[in-house]
Protein backbone atom coordinates (compact mmCIF):
# COMPACT_ATOMS: atom_id res chain seq x y z
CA UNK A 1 -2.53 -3.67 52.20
CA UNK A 2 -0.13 -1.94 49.51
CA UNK A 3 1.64 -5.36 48.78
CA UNK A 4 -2.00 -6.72 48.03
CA UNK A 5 -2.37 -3.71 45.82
CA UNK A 6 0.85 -3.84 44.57
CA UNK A 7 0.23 -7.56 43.35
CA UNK A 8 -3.25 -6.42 41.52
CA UNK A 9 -1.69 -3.96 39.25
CA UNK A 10 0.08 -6.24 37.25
CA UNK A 11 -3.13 -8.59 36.55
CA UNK A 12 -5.29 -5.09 36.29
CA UNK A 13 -2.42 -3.67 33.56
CA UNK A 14 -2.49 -7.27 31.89
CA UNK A 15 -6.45 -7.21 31.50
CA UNK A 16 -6.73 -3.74 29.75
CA UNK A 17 -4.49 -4.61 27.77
CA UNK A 18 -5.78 -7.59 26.42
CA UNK A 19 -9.30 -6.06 25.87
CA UNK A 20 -7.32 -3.12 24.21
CA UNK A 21 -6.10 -5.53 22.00
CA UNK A 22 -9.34 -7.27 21.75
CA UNK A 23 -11.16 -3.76 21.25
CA UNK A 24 -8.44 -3.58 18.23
CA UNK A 25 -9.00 -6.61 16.48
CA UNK A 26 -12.42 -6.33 16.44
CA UNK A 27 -12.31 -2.44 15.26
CA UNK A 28 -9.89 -3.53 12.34
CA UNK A 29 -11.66 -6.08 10.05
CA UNK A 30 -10.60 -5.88 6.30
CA UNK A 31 -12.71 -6.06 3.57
CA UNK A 32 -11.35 -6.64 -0.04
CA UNK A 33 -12.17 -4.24 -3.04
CA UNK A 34 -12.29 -5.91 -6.12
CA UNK A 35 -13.09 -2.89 -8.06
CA UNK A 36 -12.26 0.88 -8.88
CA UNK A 37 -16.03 1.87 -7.74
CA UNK A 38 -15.10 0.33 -4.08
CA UNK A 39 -11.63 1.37 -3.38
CA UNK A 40 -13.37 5.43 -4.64
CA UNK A 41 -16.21 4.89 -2.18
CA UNK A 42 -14.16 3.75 0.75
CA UNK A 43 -11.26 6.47 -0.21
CA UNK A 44 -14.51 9.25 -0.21
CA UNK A 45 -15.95 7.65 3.11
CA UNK A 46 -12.45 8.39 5.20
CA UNK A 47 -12.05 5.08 5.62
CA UNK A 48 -8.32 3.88 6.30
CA UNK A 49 -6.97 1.82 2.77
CA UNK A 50 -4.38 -0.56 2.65
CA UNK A 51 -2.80 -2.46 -0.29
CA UNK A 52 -0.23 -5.52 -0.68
CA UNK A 53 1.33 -6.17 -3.85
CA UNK A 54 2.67 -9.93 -5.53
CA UNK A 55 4.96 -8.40 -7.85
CA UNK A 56 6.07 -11.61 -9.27
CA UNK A 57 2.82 -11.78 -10.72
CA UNK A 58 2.80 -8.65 -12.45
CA UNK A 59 4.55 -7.11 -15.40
CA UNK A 60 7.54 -5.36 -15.58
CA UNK A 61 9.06 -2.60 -17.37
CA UNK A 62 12.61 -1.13 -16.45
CA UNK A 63 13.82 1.62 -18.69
CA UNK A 64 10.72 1.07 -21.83
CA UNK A 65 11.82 -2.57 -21.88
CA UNK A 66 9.42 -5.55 -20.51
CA UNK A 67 11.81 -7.68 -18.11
CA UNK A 68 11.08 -11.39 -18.06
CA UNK A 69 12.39 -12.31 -14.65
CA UNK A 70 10.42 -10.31 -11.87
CA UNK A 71 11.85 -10.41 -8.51
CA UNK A 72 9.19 -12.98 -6.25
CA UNK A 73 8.17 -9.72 -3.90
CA UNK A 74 5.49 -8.97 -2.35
CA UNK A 75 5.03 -5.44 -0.84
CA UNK A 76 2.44 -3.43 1.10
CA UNK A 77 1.55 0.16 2.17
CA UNK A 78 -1.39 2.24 3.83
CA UNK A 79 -3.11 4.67 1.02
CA UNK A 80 -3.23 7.67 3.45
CA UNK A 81 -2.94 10.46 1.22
CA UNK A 82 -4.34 10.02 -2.02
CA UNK A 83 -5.69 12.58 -4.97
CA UNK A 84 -8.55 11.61 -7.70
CA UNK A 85 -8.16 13.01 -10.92
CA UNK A 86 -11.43 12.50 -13.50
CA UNK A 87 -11.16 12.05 -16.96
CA UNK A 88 -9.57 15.19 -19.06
CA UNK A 89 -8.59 16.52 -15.65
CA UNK A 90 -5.07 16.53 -16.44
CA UNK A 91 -4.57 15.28 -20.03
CA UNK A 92 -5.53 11.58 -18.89
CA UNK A 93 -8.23 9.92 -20.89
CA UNK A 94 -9.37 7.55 -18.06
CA UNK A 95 -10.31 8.68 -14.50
CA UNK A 96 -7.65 7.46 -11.74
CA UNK A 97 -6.78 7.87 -7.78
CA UNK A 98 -3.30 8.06 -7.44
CA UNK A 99 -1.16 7.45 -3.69
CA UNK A 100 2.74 7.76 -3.09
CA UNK A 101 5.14 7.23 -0.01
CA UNK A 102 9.18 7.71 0.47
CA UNK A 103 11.22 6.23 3.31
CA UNK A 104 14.77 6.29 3.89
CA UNK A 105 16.18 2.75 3.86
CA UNK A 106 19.56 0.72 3.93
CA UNK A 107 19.50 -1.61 0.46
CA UNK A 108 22.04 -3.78 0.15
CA UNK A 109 23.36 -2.65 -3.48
CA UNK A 110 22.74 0.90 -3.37
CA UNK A 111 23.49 2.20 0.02
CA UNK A 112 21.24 4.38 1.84
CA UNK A 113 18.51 5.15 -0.98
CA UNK A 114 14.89 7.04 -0.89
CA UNK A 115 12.65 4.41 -1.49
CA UNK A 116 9.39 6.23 -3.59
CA UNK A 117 6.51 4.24 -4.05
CA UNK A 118 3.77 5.81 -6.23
CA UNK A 119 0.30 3.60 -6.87
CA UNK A 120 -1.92 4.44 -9.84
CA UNK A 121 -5.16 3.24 -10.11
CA UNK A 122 -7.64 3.97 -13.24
CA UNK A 123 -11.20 3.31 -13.53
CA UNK A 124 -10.71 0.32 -15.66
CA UNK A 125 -8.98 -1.76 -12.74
CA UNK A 126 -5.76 -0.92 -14.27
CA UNK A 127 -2.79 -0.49 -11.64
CA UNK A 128 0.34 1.20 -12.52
CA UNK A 129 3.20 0.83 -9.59
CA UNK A 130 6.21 3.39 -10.06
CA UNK A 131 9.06 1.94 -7.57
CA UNK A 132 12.13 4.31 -7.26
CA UNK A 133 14.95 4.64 -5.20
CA UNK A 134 16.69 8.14 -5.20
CA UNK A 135 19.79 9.14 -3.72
CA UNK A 136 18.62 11.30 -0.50
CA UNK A 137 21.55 14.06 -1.19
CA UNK A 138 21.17 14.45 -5.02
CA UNK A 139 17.49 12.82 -5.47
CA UNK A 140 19.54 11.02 -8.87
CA UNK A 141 17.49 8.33 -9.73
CA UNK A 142 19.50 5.01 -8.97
CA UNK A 143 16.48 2.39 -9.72
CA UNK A 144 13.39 2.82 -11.69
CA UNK A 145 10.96 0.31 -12.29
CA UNK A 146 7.43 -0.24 -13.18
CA UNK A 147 5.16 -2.32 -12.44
CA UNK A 148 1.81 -3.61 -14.01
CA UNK A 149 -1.42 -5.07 -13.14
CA UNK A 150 -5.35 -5.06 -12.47
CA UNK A 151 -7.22 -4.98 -9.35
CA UNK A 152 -7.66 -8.76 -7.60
CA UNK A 153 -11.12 -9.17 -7.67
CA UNK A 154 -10.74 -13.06 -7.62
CA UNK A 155 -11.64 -13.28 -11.39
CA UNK A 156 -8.63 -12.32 -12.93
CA UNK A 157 -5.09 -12.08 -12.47
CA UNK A 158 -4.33 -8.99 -10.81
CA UNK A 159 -1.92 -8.90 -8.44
CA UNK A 160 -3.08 -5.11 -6.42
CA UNK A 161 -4.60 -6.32 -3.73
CA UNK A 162 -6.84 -3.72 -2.08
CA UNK A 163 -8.71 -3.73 1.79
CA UNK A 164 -10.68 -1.34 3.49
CA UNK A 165 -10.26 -1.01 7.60
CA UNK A 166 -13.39 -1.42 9.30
């Protein structure tokens, strides 16, 4: 009788956990925001936000100068904390939601760096992506670059793509 039960288990384990996975598929559908008005109302609803990035596509500014060459990147990250700032509320003439991470990586050229991400994003569709990497003993910057573009909408050429988990 235990060797029966013993042999059930398994195939008892192996079902949950394929209509855990099920349960978590169909729990996680994304829907695009093509606009300021959508990524606000899904930000004010609690609802989780992710973004991925085509950087090649954007524009780039290192140091005040537009580069020509932009590295063909793409990069994503979950928009869990975020802070909405309206018009005037801070000196800025156009309303925005702003979003920022740090991890510690390994880069190949500059060691063991913090790597700061900081996402902008105004009213107009405008996105503004501040990429850093810090050293984690001195914070000294070591790269800074910044990165341009609007919100995809599937009109234009923006290159912030934005989804809201359903």
């Amino acid at each position: 009788m235990k060797k029966r039960n013993a042999s059930i288990a398994p195939a008892i384990v192996a079902g949950l956990l394929v209509f855990a996975a099920g349960a978590r598929a169909a729990s996680s559908a994304e829907t695009p925001l093509k606009n300021f008005a959508e990524l606000m109302s899904a930000f004010e609803s609690g609802a989780e936000v992710r973004a991925v990035f085509h950087y090649k596509s954007m524009t780039l500014t290192i140091d005040g100068k537009v580069e020509e060459k932009v590295p063909d990147a793409v990069g994503g990250m979950a928009l869990k904390t975020w802070e909405f700032f309206a018009a005037g509320a801070v000196g800025n003439p156009d309303s925005y939601v702003t979003s920022s991470e740090n991890h510690l990586i390994r880069h190949p050229r500059y060691g063991t760096v913090l790597n700061y991400v900081k996402v902008s994003v105004a009213a107009s569709g405008a996105v503004k992506i501040l990429a850093q990497y810090l050293d984690p003993r001195t914070f000294k910057v070591e790269m800074d670059e910044t990165f341009t573009t609007l919100i995809a909408d599937g009109a234009n050429a923006g290159a912030a793509f934005f989804y809201r988990l359903d």
